[in-house]
C-alpha atoms as a PDB file:
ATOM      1  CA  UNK A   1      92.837 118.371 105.030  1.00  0.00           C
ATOM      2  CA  UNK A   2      91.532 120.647 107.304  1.00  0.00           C
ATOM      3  CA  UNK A   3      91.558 124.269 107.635  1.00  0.00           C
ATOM      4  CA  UNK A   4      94.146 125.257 109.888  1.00  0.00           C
ATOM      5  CA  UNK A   5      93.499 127.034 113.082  1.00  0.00           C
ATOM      6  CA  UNK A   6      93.062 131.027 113.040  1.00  0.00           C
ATOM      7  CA  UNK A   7      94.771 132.433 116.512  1.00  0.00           C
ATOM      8  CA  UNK A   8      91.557 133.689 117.307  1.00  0.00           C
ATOM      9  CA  UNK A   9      89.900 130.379 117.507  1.00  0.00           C
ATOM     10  CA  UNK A  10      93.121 128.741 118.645  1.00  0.00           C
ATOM     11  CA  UNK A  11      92.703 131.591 122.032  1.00  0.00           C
ATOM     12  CA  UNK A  12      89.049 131.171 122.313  1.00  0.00           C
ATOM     13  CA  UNK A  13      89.818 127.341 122.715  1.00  0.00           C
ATOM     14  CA  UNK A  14      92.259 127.587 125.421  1.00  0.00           C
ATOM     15  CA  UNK A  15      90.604 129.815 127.661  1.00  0.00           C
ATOM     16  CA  UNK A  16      87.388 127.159 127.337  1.00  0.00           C
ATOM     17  CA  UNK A  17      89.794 124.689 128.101  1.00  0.00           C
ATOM     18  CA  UNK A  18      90.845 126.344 131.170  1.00  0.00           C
ATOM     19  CA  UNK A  19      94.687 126.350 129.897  1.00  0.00           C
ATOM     20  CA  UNK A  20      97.367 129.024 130.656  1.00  0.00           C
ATOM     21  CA  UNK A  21     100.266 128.094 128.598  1.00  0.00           C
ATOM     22  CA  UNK A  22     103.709 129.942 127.816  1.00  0.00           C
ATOM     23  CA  UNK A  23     103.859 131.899 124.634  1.00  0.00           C
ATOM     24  CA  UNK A  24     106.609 128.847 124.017  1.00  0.00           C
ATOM     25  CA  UNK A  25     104.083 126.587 125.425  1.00  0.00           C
ATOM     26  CA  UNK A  26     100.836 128.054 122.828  1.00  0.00           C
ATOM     27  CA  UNK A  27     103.493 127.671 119.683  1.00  0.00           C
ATOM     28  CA  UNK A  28     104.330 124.384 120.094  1.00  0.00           C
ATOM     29  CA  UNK A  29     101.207 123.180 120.682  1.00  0.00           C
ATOM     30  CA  UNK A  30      99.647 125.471 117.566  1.00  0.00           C
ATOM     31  CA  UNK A  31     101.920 123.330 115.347  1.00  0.00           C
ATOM     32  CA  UNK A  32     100.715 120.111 115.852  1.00  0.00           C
ATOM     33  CA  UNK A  33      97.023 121.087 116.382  1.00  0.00           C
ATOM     34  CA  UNK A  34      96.442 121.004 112.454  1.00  0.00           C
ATOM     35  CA  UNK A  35      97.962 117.199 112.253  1.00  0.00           C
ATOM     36  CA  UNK A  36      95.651 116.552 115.347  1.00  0.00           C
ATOM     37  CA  UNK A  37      92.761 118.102 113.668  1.00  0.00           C
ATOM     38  CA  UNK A  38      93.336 115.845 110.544  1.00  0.00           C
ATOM     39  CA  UNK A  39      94.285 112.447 112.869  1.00  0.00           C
ATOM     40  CA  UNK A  40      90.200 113.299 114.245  1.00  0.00           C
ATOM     41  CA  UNK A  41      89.373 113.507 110.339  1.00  0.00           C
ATOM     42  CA  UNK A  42      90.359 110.292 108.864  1.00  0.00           C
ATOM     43  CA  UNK A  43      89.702 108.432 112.689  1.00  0.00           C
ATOM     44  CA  UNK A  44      85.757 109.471 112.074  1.00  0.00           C
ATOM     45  CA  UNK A  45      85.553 107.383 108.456  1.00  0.00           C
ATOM     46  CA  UNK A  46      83.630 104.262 108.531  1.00  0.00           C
ATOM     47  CA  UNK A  47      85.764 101.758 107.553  1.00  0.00           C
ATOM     48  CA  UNK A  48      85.221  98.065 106.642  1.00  0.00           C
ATOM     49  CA  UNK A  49      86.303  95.101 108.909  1.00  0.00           C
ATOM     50  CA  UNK A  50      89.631  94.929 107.696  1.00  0.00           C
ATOM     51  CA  UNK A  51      90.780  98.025 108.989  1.00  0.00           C
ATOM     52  CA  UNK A  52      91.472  95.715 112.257  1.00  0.00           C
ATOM     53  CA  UNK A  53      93.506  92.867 110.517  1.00  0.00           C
ATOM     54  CA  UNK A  54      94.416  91.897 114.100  1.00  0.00           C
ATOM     55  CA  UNK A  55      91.029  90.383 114.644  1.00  0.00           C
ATOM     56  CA  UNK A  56      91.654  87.495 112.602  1.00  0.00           C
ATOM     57  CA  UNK A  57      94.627  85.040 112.897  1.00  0.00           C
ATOM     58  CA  UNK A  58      95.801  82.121 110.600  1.00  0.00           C
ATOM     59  CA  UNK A  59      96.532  79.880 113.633  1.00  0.00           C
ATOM     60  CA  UNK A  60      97.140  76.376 112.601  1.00  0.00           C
ATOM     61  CA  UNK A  61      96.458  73.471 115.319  1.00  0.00           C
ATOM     62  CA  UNK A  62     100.522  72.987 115.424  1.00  0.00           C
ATOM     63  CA  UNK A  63     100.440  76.805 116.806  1.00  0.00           C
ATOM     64  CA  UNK A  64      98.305  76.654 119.262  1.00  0.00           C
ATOM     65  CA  UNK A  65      99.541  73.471 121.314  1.00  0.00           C
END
């Protein structure tokens, strides 16, 4: 899991961003940066081909006529 975001980062990377928010607005989006942070983590693992079981089908020749 990743190390959650210090409010100092979390500032630095808003004002890059370009991004006046709400002090509502900066919460809100604080507490789901660390699940969004982790979603990036386990998206950048290779993974083998069947990590896409949708890419192969079973279809019989009664299915497809």
């Amino acid at each position: 899991m990743p190390t959650p975001i210090d409010d100092a980062a979390f500032e630095y990377l808003l004002a890059r961003a370009g991004l006046t928010l709400t002090d509502a607005e900066k919460v809100e989006l604080k507490t789901v940066c660390d699940g969004i942070a982790a979603l990036a983590e386990r998206v950048r693992k290779p993974r083998g081909r069947m990590a896409e079981p949708a890419l192969t089908y079973g279809f019989t020749e009664e299915d497809v006529q």
